[in-house]
N, C-alpha and C. Protein backbone atom coordinates (compact mmCIF):
# COMPACT_ATOMS: atom_id res chain seq x y z
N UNK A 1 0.85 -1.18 0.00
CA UNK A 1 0.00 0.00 0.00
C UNK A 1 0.89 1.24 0.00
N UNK A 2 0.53 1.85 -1.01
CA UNK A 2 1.26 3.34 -0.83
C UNK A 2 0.92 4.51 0.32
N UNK A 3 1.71 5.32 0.31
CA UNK A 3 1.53 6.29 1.22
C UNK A 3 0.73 7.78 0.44
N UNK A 4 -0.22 7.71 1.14
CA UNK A 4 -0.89 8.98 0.60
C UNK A 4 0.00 10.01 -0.36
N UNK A 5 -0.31 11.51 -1.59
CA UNK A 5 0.86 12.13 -1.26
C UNK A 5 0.25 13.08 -0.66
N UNK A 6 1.04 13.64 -0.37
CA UNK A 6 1.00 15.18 0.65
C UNK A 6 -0.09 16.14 0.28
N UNK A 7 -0.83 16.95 0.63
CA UNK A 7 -1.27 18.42 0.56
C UNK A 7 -0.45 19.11 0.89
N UNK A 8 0.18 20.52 0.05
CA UNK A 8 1.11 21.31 0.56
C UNK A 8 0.13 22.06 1.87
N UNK A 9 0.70 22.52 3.03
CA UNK A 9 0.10 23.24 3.91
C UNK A 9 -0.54 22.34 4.69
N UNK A 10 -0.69 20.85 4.72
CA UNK A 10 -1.96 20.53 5.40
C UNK A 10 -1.04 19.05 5.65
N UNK A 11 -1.31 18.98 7.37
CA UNK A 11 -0.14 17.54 7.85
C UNK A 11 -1.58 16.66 7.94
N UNK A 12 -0.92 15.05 7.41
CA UNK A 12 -2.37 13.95 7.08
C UNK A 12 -1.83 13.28 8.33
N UNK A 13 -3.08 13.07 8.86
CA UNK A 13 -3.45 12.42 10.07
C UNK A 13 -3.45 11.06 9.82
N UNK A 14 -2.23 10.42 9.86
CA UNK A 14 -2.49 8.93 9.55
C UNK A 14 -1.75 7.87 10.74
N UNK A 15 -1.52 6.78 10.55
CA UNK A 15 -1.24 5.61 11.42
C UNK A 15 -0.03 6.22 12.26
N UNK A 16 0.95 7.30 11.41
CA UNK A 16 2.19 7.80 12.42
C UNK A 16 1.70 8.98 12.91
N UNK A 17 0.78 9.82 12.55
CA UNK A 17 0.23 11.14 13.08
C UNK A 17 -0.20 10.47 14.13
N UNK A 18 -0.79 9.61 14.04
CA UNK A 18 -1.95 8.72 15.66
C UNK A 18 -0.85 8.23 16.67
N UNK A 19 0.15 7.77 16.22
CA UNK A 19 0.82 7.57 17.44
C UNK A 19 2.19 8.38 17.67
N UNK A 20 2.14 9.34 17.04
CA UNK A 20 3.33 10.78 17.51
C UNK A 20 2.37 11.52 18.40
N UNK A 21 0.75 11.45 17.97
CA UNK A 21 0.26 12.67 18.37
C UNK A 21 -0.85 11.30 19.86
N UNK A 22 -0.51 10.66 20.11
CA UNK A 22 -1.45 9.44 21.39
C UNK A 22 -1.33 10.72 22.51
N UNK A 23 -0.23 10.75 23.16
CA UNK A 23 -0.28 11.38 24.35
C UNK A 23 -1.27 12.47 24.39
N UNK A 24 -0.99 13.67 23.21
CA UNK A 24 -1.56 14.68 23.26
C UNK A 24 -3.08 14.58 23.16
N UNK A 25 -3.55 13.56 21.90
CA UNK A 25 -4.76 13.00 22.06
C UNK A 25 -5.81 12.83 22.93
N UNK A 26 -4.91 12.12 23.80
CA UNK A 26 -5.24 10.98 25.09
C UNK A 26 -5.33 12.49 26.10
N UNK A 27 -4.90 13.38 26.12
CA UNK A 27 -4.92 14.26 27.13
C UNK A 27 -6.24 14.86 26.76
N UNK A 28 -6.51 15.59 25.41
CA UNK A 28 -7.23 16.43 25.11
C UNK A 28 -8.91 15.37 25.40
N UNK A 29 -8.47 14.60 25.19
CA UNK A 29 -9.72 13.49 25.22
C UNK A 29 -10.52 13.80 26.81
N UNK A 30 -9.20 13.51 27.52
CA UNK A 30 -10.04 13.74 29.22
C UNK A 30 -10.81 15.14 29.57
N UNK A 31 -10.16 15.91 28.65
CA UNK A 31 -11.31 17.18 28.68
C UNK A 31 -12.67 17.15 28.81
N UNK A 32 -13.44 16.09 28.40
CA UNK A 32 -14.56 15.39 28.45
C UNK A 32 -14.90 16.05 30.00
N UNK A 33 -14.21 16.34 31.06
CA UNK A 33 -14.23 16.06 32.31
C UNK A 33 -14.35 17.51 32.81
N UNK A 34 -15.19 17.67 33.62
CA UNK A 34 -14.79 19.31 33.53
C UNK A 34 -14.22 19.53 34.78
N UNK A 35 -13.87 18.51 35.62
CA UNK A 35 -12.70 18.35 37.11
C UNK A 35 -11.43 18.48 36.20
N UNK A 36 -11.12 17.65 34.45
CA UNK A 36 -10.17 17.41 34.50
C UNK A 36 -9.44 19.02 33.54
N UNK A 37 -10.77 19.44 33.20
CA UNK A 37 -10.73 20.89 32.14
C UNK A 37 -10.03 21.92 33.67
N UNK A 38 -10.72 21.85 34.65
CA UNK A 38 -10.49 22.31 35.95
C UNK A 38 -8.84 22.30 36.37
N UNK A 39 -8.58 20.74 36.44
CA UNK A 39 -7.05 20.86 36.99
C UNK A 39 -6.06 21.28 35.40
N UNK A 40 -6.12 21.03 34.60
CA UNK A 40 -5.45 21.68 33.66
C UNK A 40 -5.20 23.28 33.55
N UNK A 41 -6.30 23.81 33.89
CA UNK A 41 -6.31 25.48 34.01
C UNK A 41 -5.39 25.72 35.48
N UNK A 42 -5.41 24.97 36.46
CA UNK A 42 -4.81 25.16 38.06
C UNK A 42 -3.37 24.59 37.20
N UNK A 43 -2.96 23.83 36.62
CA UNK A 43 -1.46 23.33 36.51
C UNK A 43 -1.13 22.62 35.35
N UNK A 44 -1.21 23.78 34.28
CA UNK A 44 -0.87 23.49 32.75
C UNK A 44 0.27 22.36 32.49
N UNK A 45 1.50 23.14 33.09
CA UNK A 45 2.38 21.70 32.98
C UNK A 45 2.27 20.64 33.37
N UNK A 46 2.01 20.33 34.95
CA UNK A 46 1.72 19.70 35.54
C UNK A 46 1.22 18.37 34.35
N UNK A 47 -0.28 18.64 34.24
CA UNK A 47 -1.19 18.24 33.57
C UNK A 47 -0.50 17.57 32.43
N UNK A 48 0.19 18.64 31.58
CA UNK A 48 1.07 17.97 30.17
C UNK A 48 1.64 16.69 30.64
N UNK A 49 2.40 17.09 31.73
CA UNK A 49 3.49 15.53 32.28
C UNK A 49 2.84 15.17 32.56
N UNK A 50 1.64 14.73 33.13
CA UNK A 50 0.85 13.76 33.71
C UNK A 50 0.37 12.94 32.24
N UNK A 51 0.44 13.43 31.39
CA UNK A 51 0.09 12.98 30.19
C UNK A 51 1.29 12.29 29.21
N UNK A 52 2.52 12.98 29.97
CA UNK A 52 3.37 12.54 28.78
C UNK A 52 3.76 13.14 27.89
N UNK A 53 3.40 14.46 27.32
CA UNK A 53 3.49 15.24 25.75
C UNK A 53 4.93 15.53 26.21
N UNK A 54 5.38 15.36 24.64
CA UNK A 54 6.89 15.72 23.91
C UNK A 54 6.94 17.53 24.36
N UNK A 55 8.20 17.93 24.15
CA UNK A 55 8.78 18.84 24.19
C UNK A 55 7.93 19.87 22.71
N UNK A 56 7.70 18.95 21.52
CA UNK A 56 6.86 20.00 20.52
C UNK A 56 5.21 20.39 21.22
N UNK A 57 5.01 19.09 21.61
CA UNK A 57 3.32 19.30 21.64
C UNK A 57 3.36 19.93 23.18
N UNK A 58 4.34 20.43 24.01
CA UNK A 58 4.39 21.18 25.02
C UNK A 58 3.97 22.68 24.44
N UNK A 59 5.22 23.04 23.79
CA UNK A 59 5.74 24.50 23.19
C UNK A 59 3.92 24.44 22.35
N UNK A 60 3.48 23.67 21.99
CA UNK A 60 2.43 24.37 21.19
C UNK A 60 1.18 24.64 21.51
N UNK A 61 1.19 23.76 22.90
CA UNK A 61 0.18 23.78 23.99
C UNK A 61 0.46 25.63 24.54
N UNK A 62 1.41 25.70 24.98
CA UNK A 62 2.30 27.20 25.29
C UNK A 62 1.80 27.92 24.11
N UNK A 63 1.90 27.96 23.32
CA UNK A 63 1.55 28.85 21.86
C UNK A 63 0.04 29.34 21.87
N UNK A 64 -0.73 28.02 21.59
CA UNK A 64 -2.15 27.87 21.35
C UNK A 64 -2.28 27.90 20.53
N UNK A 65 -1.27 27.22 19.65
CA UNK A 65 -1.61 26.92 18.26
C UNK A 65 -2.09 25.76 17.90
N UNK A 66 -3.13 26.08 17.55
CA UNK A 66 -3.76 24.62 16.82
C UNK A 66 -3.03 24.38 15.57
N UNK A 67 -2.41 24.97 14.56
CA UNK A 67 -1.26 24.16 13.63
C UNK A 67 -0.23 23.69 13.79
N UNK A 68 0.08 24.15 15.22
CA UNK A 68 1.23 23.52 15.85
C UNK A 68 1.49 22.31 16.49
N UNK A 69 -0.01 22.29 16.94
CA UNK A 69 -0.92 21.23 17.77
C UNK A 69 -0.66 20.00 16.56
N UNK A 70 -1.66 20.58 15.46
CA UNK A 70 -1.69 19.25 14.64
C UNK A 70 0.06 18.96 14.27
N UNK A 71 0.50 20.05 13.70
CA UNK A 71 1.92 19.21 13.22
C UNK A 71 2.36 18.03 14.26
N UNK A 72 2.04 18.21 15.62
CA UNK A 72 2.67 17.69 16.79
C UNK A 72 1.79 16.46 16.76
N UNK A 73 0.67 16.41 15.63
CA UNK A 73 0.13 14.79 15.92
C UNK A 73 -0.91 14.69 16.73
N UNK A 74 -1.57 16.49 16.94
CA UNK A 74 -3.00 16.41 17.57
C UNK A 74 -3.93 16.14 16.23
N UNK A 75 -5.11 15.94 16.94
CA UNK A 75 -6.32 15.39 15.89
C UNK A 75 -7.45 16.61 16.59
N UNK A 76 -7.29 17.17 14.89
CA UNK A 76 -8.39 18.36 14.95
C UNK A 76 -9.77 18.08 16.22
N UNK A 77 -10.25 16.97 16.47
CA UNK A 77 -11.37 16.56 16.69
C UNK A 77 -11.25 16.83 18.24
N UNK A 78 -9.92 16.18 18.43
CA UNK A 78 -9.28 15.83 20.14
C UNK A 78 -9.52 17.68 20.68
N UNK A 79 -8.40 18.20 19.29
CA UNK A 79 -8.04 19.49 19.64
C UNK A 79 -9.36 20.65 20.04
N UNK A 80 -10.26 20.50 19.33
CA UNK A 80 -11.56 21.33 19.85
C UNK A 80 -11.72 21.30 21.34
N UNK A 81 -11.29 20.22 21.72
CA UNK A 81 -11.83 20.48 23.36
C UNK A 81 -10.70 21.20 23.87
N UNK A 82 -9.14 20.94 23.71
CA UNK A 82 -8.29 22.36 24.24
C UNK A 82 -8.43 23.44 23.63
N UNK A 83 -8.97 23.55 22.99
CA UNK A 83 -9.13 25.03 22.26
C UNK A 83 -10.28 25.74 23.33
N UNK A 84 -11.77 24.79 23.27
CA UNK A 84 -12.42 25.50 23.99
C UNK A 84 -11.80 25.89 25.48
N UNK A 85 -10.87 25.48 26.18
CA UNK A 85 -10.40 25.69 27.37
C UNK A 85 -9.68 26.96 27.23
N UNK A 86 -9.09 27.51 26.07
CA UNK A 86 -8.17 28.47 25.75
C UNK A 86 -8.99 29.60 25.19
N UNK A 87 -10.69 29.47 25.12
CA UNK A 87 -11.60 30.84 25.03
C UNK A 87 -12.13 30.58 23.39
N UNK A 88 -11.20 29.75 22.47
CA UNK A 88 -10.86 29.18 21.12
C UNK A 88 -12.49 28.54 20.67
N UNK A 89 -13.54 29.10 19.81
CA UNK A 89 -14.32 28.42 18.53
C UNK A 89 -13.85 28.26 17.49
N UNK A 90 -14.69 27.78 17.09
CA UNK A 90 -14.19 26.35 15.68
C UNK A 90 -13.96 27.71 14.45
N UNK A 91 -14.48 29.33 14.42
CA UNK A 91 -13.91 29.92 13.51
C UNK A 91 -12.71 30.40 14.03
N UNK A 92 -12.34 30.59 15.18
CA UNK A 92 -10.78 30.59 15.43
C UNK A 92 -9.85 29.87 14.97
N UNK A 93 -10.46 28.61 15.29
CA UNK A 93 -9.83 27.48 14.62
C UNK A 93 -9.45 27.71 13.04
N UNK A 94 -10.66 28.54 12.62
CA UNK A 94 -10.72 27.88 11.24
C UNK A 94 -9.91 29.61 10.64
N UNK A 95 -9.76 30.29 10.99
CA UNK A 95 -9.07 31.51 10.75
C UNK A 95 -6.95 31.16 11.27
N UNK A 96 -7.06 30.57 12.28
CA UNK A 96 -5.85 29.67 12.01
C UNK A 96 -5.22 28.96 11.09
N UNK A 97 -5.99 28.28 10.82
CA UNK A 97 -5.59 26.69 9.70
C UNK A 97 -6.04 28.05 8.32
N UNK A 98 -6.33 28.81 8.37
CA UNK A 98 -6.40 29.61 7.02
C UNK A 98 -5.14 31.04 6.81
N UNK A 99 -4.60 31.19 7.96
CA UNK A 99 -4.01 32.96 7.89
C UNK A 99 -4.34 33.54 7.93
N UNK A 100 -6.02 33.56 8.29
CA UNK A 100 -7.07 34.79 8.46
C UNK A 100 -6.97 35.42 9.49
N UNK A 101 -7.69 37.00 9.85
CA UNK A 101 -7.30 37.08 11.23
C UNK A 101 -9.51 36.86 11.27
N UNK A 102 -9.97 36.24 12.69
CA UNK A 102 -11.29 35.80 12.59
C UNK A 102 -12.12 36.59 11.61
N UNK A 103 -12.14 38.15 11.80
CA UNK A 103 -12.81 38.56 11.28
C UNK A 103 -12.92 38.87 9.66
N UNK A 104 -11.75 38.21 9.33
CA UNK A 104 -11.76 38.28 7.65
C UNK A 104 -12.32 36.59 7.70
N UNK A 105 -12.20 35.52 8.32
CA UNK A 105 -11.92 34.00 7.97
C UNK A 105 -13.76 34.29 8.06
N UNK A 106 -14.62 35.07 8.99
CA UNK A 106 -15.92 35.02 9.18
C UNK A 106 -16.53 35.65 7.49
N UNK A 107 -15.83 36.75 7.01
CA UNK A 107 -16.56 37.73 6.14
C UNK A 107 -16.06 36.77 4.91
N UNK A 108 -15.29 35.71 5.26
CA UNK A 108 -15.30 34.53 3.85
C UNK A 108 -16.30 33.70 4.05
N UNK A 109 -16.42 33.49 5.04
CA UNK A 109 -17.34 32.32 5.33
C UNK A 109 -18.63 32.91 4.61
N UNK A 110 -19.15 33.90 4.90
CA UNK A 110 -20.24 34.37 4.49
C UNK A 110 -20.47 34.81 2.79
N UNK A 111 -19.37 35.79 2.58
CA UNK A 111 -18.90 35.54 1.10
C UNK A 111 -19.63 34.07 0.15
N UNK A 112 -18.78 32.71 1.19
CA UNK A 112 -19.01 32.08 0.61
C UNK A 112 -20.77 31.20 0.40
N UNK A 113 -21.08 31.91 1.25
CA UNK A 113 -23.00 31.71 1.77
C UNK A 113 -22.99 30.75 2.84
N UNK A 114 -22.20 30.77 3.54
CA UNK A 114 -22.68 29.73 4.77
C UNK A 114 -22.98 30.29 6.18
């Protein structure tokens, strides 16, 4: 089986994205919890090491970048729930993953009729 090819700009979430990006995953997942949304806001690092994340998916946790996030092997899906902890909606998100600043990524959206 071949390997996908690339999208320029855009990292594919596949069998090595899933397990570079487990820890960070596996963290964002317990967000589910709002004790565990709770102790993350009381002890950011803390929390990371309790999880395990690499030295990238630290720095990008630190950032609040969700492209940084994914390069690091987060999964957009996982990542919505740290985003919402960081004040972050899905057009933030989506003004990120574009170069927009929100309020141009919104006046496309609409542009485009949605």
């Amino acid at each position: 089986m071949s390997r996908p090819q690339s999208i320029p700009g855009t990292h594919l979430f596949d069998g090595a994205a899933a397990m570079k990006g487990y820890a960070l995953n596996k963290m964002c997942y317990s967000f589910n919890s709002a004790a565990n949304r709770e102790a993350f806001k009381q002890d950011e690092d803390g929390y990371c090491e309790r999880y395990g994340l690499n030295a990238q998916q630290r720095e990008a946790v630190r950032h609040r970048n969700v492209l940084e996030l994914i390069a690091a092997g987060g999964n957009v899906y996982y990542l919505a729930k740290l985003a919402g902890i960081f004040g972050l909606d899905v057009q933030d998100l989506g003004a990120q993953q574009t170069g927009l600043s929100k309020d141009e990524f919104k006046a496309k959206l609409v542009a485009a009729g949605r």
